[in-house]
C-alpha atoms as a PDB file:
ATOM      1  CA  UNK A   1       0.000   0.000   0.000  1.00  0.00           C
ATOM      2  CA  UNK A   2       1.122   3.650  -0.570  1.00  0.00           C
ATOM      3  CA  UNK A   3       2.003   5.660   2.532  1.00  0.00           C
ATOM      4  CA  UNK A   4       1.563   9.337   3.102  1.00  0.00           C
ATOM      5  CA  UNK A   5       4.933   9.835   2.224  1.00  0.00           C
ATOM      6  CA  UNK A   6       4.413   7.884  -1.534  1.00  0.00           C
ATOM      7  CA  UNK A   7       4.214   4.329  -2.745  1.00  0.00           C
ATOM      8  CA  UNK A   8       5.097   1.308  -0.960  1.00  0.00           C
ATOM      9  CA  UNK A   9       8.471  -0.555  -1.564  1.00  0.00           C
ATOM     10  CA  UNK A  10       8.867  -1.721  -4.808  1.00  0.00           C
ATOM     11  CA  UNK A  11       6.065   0.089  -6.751  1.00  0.00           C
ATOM     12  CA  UNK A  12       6.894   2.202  -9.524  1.00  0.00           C
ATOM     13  CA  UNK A  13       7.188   6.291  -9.301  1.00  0.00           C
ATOM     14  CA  UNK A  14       6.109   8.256 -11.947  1.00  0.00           C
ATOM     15  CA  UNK A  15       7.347  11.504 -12.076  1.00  0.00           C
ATOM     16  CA  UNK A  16       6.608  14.865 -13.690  1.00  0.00           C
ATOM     17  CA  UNK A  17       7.578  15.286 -17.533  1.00  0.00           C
ATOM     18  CA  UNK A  18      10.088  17.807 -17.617  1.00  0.00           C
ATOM     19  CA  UNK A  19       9.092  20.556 -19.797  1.00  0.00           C
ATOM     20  CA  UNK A  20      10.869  20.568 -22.702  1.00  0.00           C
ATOM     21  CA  UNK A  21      12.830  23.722 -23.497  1.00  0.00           C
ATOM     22  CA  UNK A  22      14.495  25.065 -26.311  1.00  0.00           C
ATOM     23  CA  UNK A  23      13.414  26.452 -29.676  1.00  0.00           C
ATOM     24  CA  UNK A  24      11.351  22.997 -30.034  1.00  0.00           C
ATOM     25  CA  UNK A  25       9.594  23.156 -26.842  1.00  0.00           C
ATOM     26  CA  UNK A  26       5.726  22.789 -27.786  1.00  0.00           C
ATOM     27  CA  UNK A  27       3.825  25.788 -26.990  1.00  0.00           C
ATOM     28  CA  UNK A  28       1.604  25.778 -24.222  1.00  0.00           C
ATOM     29  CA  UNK A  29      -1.938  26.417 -25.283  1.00  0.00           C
ATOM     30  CA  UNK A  30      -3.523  29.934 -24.957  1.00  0.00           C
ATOM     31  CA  UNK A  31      -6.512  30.304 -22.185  1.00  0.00           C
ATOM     32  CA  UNK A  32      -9.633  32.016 -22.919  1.00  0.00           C
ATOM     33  CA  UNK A  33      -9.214  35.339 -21.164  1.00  0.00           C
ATOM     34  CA  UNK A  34     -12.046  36.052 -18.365  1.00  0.00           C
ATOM     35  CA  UNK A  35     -15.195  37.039 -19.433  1.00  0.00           C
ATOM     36  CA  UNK A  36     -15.146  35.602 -23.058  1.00  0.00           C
ATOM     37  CA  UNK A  37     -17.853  34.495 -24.900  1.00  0.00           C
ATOM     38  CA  UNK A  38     -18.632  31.056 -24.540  1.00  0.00           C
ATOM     39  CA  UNK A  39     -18.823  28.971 -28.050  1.00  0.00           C
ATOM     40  CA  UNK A  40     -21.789  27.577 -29.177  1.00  0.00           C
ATOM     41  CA  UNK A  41     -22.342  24.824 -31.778  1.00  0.00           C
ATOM     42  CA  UNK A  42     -24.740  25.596 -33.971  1.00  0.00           C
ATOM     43  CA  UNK A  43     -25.914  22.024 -34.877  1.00  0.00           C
ATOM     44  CA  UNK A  44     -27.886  21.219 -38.172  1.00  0.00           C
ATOM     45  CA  UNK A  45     -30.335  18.427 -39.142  1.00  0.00           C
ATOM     46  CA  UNK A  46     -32.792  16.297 -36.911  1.00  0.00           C
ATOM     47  CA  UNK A  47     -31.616  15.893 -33.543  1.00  0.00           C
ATOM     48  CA  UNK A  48     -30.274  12.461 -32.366  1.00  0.00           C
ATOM     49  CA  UNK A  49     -27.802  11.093 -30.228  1.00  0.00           C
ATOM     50  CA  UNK A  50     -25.568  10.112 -32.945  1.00  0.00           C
ATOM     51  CA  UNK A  51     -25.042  14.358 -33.969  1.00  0.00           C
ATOM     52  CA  UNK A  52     -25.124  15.341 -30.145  1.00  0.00           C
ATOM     53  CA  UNK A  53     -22.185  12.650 -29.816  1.00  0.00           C
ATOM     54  CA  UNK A  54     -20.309  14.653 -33.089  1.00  0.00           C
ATOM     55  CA  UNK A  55     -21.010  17.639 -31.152  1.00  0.00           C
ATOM     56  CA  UNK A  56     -19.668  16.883 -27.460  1.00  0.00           C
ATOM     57  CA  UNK A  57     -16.548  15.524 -28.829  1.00  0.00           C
ATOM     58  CA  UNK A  58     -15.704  18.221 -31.379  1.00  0.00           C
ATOM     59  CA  UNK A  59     -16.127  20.482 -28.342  1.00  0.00           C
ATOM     60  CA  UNK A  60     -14.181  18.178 -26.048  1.00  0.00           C
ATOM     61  CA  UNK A  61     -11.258  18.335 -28.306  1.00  0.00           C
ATOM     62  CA  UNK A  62     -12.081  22.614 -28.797  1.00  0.00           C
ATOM     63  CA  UNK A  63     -11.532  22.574 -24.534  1.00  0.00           C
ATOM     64  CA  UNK A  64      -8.263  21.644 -25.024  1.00  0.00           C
ATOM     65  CA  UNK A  65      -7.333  23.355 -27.522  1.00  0.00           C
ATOM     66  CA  UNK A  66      -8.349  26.669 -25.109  1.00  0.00           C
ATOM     67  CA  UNK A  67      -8.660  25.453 -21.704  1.00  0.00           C
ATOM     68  CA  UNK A  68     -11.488  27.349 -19.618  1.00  0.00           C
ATOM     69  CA  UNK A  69     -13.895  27.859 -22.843  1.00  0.00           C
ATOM     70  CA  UNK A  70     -17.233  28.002 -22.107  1.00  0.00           C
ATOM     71  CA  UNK A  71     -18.675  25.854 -24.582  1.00  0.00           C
ATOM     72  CA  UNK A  72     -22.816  24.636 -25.415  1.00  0.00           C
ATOM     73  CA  UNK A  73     -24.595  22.818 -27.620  1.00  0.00           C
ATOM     74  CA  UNK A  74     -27.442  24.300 -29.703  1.00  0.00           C
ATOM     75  CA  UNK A  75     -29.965  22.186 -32.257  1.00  0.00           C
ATOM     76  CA  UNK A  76     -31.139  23.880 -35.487  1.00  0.00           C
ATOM     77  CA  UNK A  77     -34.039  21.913 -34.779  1.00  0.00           C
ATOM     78  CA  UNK A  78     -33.865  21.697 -31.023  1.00  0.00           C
ATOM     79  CA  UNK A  79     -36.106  22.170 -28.495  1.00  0.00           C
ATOM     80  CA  UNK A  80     -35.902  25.752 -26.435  1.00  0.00           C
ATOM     81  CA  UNK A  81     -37.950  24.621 -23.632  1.00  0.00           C
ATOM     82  CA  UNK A  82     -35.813  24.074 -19.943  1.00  0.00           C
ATOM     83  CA  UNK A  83     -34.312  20.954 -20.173  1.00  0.00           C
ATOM     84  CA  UNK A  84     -35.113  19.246 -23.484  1.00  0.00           C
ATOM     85  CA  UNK A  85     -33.043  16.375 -24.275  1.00  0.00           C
ATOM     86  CA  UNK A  86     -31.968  18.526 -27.726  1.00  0.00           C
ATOM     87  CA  UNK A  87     -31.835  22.177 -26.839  1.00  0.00           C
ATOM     88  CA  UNK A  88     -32.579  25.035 -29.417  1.00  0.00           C
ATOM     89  CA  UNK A  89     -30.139  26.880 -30.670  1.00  0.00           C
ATOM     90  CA  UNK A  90     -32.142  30.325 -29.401  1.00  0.00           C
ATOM     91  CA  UNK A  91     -32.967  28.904 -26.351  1.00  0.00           C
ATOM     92  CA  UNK A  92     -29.332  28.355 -25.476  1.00  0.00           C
ATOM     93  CA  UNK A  93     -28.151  31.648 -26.326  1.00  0.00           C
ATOM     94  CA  UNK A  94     -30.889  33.295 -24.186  1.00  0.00           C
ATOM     95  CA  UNK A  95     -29.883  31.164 -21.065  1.00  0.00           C
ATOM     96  CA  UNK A  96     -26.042  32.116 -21.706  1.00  0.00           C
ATOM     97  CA  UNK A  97     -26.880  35.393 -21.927  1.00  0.00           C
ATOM     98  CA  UNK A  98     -29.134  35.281 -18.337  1.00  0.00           C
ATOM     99  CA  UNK A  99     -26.448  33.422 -16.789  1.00  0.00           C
ATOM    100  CA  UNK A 100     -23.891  36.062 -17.736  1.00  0.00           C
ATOM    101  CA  UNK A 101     -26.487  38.964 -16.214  1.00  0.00           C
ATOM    102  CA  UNK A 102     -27.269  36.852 -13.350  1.00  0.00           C
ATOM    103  CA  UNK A 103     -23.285  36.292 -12.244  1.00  0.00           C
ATOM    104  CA  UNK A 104     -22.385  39.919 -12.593  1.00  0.00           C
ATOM    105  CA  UNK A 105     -25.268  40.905 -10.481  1.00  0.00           C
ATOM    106  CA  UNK A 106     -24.746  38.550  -8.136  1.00  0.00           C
ATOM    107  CA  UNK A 107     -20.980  39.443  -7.658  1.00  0.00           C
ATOM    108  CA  UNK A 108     -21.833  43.267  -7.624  1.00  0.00           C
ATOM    109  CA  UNK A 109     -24.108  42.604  -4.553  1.00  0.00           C
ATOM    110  CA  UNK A 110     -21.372  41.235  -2.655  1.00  0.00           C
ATOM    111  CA  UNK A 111     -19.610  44.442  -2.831  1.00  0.00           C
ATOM    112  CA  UNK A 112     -17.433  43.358  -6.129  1.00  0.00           C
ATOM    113  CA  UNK A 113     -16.506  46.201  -8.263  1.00  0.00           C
ATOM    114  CA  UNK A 114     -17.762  44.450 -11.965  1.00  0.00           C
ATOM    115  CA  UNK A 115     -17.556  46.335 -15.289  1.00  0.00           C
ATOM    116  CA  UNK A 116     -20.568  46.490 -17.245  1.00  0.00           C
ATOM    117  CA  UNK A 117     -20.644  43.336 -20.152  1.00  0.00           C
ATOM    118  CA  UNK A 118     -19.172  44.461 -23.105  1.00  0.00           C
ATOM    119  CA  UNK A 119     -19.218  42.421 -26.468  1.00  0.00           C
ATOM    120  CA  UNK A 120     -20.673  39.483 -27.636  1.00  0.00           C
ATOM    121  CA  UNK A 121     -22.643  36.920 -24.448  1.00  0.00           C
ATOM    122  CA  UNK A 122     -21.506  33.765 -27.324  1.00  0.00           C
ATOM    123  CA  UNK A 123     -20.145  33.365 -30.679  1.00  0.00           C
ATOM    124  CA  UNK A 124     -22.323  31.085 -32.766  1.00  0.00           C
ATOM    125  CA  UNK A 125     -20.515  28.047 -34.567  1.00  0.00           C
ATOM    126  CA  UNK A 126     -21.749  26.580 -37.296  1.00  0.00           C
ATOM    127  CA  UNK A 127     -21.245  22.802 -37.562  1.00  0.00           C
ATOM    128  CA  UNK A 128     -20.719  23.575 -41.371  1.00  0.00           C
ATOM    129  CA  UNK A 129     -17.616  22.746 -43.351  1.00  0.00           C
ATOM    130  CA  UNK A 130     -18.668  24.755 -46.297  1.00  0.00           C
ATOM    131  CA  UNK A 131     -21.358  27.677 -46.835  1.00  0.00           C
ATOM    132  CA  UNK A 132     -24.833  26.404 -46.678  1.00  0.00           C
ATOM    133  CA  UNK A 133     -26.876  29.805 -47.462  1.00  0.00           C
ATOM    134  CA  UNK A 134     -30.430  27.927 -46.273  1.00  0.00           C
ATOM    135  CA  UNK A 135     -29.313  26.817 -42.626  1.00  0.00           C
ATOM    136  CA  UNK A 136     -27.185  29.611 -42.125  1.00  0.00           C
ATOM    137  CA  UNK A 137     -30.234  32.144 -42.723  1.00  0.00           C
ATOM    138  CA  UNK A 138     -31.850  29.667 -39.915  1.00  0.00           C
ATOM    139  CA  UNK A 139     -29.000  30.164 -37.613  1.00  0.00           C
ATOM    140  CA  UNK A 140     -29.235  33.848 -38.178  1.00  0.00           C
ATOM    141  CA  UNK A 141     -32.988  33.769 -37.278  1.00  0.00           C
ATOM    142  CA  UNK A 142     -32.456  31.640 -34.390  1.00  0.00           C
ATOM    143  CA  UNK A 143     -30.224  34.000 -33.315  1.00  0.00           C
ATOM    144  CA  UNK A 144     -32.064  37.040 -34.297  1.00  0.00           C
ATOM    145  CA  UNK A 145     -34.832  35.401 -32.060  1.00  0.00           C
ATOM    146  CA  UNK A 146     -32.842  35.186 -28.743  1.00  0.00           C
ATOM    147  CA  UNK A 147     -32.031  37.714 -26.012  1.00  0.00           C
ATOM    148  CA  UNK A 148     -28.366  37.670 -26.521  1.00  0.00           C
ATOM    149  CA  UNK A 149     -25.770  39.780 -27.599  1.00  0.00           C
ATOM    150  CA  UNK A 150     -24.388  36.909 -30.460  1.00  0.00           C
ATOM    151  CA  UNK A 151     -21.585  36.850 -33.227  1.00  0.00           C
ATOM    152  CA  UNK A 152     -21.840  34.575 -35.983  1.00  0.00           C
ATOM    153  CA  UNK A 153     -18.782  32.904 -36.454  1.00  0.00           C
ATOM    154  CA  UNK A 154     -17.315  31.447 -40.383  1.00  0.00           C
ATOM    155  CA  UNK A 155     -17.957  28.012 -41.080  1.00  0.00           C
ATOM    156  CA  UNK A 156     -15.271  25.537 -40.722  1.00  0.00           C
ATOM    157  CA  UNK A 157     -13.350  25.313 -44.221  1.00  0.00           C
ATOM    158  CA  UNK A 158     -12.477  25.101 -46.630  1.00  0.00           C
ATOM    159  CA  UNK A 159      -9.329  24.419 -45.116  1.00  0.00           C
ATOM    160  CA  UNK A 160      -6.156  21.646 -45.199  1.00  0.00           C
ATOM    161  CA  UNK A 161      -6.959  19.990 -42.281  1.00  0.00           C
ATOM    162  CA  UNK A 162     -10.612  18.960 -44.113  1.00  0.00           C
ATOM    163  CA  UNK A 163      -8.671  17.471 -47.122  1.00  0.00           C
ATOM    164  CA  UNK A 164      -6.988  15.388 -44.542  1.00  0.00           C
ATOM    165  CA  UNK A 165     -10.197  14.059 -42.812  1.00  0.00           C
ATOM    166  CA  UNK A 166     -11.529  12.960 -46.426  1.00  0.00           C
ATOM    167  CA  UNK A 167      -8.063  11.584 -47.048  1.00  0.00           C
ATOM    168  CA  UNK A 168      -8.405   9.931 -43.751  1.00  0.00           C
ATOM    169  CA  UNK A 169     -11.836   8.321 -44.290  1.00  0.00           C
ATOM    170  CA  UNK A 170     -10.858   7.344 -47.412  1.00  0.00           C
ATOM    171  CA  UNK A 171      -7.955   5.555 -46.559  1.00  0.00           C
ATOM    172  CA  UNK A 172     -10.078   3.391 -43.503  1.00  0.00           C
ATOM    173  CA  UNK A 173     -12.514   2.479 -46.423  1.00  0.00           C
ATOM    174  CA  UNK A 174      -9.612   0.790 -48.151  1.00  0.00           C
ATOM    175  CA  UNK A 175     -10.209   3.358 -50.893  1.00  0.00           C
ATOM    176  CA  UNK A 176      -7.246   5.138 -50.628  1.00  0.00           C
ATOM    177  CA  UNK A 177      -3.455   4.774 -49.704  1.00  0.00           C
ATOM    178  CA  UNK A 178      -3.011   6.034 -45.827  1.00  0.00           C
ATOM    179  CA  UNK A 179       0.230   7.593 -46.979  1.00  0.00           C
ATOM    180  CA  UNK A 180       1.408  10.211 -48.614  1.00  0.00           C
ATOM    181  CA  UNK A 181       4.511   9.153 -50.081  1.00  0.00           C
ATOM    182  CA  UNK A 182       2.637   6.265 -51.582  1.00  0.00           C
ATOM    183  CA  UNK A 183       5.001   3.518 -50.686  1.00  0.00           C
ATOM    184  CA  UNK A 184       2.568   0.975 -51.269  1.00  0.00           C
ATOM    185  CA  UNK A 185      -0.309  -0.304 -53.170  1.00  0.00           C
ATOM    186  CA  UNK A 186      -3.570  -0.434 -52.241  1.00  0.00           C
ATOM    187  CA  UNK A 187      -5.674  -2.624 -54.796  1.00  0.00           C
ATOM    188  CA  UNK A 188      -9.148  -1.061 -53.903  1.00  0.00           C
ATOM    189  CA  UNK A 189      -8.033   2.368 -54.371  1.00  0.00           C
ATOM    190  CA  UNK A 190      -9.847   4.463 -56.246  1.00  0.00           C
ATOM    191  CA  UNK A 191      -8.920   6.697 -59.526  1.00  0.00           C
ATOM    192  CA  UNK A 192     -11.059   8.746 -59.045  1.00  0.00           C
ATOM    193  CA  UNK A 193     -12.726  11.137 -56.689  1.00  0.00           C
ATOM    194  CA  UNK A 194     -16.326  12.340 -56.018  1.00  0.00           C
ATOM    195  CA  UNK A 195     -16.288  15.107 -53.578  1.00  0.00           C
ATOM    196  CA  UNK A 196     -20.413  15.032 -52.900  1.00  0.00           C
ATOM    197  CA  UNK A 197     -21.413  17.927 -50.287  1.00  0.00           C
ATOM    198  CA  UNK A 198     -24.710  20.269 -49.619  1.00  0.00           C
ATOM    199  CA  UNK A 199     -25.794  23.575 -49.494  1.00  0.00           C
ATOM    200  CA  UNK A 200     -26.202  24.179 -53.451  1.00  0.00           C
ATOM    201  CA  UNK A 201     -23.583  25.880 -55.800  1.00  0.00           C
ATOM    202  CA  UNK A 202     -21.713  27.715 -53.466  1.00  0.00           C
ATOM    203  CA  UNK A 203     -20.888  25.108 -51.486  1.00  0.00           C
ATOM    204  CA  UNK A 204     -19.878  22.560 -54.565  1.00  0.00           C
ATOM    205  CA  UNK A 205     -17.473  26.150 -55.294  1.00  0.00           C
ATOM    206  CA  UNK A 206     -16.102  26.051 -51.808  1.00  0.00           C
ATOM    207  CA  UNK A 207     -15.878  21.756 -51.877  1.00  0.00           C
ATOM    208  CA  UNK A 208     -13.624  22.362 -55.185  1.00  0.00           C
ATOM    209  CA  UNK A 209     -10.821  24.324 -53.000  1.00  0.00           C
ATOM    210  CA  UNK A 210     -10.948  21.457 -50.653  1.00  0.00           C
ATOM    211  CA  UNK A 211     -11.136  18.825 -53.330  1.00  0.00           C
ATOM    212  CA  UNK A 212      -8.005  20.300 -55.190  1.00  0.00           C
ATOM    213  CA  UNK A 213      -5.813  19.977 -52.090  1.00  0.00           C
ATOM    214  CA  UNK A 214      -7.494  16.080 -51.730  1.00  0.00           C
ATOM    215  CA  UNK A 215      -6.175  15.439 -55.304  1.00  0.00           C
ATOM    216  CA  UNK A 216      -2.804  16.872 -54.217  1.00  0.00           C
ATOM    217  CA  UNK A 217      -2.533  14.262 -51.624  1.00  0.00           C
ATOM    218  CA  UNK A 218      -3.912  11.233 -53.947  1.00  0.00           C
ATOM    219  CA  UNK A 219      -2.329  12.069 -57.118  1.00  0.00           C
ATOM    220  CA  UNK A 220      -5.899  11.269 -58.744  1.00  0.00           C
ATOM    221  CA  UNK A 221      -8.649  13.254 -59.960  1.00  0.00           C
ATOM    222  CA  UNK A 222     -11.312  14.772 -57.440  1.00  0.00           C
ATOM    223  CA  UNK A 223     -14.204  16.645 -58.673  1.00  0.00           C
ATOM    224  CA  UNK A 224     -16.845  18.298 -56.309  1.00  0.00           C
ATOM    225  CA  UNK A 225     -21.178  17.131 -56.780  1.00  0.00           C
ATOM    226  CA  UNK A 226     -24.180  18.414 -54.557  1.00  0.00           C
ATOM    227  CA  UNK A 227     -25.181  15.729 -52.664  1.00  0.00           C
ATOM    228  CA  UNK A 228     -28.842  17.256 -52.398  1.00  0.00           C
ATOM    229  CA  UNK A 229     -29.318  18.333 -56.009  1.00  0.00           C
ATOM    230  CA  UNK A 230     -30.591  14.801 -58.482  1.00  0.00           C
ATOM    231  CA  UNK A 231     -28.455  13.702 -60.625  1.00  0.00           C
ATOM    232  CA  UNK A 232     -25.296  15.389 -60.022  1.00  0.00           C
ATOM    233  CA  UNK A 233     -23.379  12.903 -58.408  1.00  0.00           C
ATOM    234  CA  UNK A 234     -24.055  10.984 -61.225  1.00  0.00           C
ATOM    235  CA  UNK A 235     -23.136  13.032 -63.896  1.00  0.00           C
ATOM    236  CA  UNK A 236     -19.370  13.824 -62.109  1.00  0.00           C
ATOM    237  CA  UNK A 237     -19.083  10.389 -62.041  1.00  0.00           C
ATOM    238  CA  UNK A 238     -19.489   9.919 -65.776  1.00  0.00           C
ATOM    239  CA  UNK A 239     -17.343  13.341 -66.062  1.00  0.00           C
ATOM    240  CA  UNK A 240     -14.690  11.317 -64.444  1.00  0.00           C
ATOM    241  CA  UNK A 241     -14.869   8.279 -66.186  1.00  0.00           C
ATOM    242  CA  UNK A 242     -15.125  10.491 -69.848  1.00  0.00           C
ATOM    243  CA  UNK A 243     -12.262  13.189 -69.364  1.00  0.00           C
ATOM    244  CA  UNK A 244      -9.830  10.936 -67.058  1.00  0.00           C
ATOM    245  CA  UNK A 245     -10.449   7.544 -67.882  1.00  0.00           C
ATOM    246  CA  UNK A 246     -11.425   6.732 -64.305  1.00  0.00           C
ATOM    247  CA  UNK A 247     -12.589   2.792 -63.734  1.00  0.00           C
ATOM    248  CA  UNK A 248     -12.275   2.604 -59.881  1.00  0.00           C
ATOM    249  CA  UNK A 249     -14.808   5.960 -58.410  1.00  0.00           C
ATOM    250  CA  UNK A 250     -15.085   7.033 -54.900  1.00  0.00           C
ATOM    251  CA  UNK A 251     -17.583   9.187 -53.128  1.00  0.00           C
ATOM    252  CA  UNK A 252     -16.463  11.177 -50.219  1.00  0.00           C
ATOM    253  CA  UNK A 253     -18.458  12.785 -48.289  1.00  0.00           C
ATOM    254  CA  UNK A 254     -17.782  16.124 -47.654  1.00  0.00           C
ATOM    255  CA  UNK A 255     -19.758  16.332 -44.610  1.00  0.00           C
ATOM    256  CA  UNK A 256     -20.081  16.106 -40.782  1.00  0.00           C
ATOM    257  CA  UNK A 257     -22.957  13.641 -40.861  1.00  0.00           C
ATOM    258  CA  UNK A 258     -26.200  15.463 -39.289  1.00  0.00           C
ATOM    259  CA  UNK A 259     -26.237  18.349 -42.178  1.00  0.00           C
ATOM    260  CA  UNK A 260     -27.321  15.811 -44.909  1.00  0.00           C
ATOM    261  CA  UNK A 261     -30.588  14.207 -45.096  1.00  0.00           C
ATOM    262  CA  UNK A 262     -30.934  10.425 -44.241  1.00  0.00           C
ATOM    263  CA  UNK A 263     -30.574   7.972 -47.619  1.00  0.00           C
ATOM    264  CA  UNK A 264     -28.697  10.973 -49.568  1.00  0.00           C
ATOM    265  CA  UNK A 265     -25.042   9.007 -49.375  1.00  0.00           C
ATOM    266  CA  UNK A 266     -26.731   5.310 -50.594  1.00  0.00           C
ATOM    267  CA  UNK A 267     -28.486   7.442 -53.241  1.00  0.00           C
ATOM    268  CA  UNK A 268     -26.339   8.606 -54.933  1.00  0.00           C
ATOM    269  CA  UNK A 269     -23.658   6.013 -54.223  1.00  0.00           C
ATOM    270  CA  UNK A 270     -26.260   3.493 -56.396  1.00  0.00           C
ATOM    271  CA  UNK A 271     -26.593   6.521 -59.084  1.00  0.00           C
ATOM    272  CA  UNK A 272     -23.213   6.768 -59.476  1.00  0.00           C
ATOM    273  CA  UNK A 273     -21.742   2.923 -59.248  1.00  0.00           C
ATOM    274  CA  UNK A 274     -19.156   3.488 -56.792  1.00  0.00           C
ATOM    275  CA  UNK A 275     -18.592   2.753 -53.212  1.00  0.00           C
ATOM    276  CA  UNK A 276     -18.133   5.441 -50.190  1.00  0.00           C
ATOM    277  CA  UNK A 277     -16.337   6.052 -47.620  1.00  0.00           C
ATOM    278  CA  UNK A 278     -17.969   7.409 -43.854  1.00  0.00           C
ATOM    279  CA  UNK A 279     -18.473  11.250 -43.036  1.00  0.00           C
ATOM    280  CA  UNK A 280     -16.035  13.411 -41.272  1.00  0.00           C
ATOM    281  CA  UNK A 281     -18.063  12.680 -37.888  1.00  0.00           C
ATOM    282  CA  UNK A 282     -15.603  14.227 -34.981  1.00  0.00           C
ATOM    283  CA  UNK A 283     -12.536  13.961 -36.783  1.00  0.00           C
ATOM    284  CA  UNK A 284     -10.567  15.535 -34.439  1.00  0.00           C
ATOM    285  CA  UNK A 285      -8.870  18.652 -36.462  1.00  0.00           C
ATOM    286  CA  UNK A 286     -12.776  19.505 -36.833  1.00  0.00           C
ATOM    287  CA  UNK A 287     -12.214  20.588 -32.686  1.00  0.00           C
ATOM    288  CA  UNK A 288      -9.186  22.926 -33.929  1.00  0.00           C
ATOM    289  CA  UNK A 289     -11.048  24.612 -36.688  1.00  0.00           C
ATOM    290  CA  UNK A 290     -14.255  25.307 -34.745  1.00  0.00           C
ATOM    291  CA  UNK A 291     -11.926  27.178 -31.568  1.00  0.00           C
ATOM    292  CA  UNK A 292     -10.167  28.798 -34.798  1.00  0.00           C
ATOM    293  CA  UNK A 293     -13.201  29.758 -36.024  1.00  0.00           C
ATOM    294  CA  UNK A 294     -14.492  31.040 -32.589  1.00  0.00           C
ATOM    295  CA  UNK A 295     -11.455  33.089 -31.771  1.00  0.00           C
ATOM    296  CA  UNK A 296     -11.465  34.765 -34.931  1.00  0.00           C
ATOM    297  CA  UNK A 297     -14.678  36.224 -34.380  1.00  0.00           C
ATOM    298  CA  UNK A 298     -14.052  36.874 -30.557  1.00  0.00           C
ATOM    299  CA  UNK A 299     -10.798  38.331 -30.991  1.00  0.00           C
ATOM    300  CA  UNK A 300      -8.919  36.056 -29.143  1.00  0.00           C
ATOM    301  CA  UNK A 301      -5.356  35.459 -30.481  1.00  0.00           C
ATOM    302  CA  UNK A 302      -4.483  31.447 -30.380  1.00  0.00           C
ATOM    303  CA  UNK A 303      -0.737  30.949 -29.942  1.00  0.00           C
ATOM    304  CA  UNK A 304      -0.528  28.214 -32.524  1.00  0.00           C
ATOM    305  CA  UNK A 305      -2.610  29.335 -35.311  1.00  0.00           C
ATOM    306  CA  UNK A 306      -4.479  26.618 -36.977  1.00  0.00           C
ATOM    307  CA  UNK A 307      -2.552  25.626 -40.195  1.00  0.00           C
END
């Protein structure tokens, strides 16, 4: 047994790490100052466990990322009554905002000297990785609707890290090599790529950034499709196997999961003849972009910038 002094005889000791030092040493991470806004995931689609799972662990990793964020959970299509299983996304914002009220009058009636609020109560979040114009006019609303002092933060890419995550799914599908240097063979990998997302043409536009730096990485073709518009999985499909010979297709979705409607992905995976690989789901860079995001519209400096 261990004794107040440390453990018993013969038991192991694990000491501190000593912090590295040097040009080298990792940076430790920035804090949200006091007072800041506390982030709030704007979540899209249905409810269900499976998205509010996404959700808590793409804020899990954000905590770490900035220890002592303040970070919530709101549903597009949540509930704003006290305690709902799937909370609004207004509903949230107004309770933030209370709570804030309610702490600084509290502390000012035990004799604390606290400065009136100043900027935003939360920044807003979207749980987008590209521009959707029809659910971000609903976050808008939702936040137009609360009584909250609210920023609307960008969506998450495009951005490198999200041609990694497709890379990433691609490869655990066994439809893609997992390395870059392409040191060995894969015999189910594709030759060619369907980038399938939603939101309509802007967010096909903002998919093709993403889908350049994918093809980068594969050394095949990758063309972007709206997942939500008929038919145009499909016909980048046959684009692919027309202009660049393709035999082998992939569809990757370029998605979190909960934006796209259930049956989309087998849809058009049938229309098109190819196989798929998962969603993004809480890929963990997804964490880094959303505090990046959040920062930026706070105006909170990060002191490793997401690259």
């Amino acid at each position: 047994m261990s004794s107040p002094t440390g453990p018993a005889n013969g038991l192991p000791v694990r000491m501190p790490r000593p912090r590295q030092t040097g040009r080298h040493r990792r940076p430790e991470p920035a804090v949200a100052p006091e007072g800041a806004p506390a982030l709030v995931l704007a979540v899209p689609g249905a409810p269900s466990a499976a998205s509010r799972g996404y959700a808590e662990e793409i804020l899990s990793i954000g905590r770490s990322e900035l220890p002592g964020l303040d970070a919530h959970i709101g549903f597009l299509e949540g509930d704003d009554t006290e305690g709902a299983e799937f909370p609004g996304l207004s509903g949230v914002l107004t309770a933030i905002a209370h709570h804030r009220a309610a702490r600084a009058e509290f502390a000012r009636s035990t004799g604390q000297d606290v400065p009136p609020p100043s900027g935003p109560d939360a920044v807003v979040v979207p749980l987008l990785v590209g521009p959707d114009s029809d659910l971000l006019r609903r976050i808008r609303q939702a936040m137009m609707d609360c009584a909250a002092a609210v920023e609307l933060a960008d969506v998450l890419g495009p951005h490198p890290l999200l041609a990694e995550a497709v890379h990433v799914r691609l490869s655990e599908a066994g439809l893609a090599r997992a390395d870059r240097a392409r040191l060995f063979t894969v015999t189910t990998a594709a030759d060619g790529i369907i980038l399938a997302t939603t939101g309509g043409p802007e967010a096909v536009q903002a998919a093709g950034i993403t889908g350049m730096l994918l093809a980068a990485r594969l050394a095949v073709p990758v063309m972007a499709a709206a997942l939500d518009q008929e038919g145009s999985v499909a016909a980048v499909a046959e684009e692919l196997r027309q202009s660049s010979g393709a035999v082998q297709l992939a569809l990757a979705p370029y998605l979190i999961g909960p934006e796209a409607a259930d049956g989309l992905l087998d849809t058009a995976c049938k229309e098109a003849g190819c196989a798929t690989a998962d969603a993004l789901g809480a890929y963990p860079a997804l964490g880094k972009l959303a505090v990046a995001q959040y920062s930026r519209a706070a105006g909170i400096t990060l002191d490793a910038p997401v690259h």
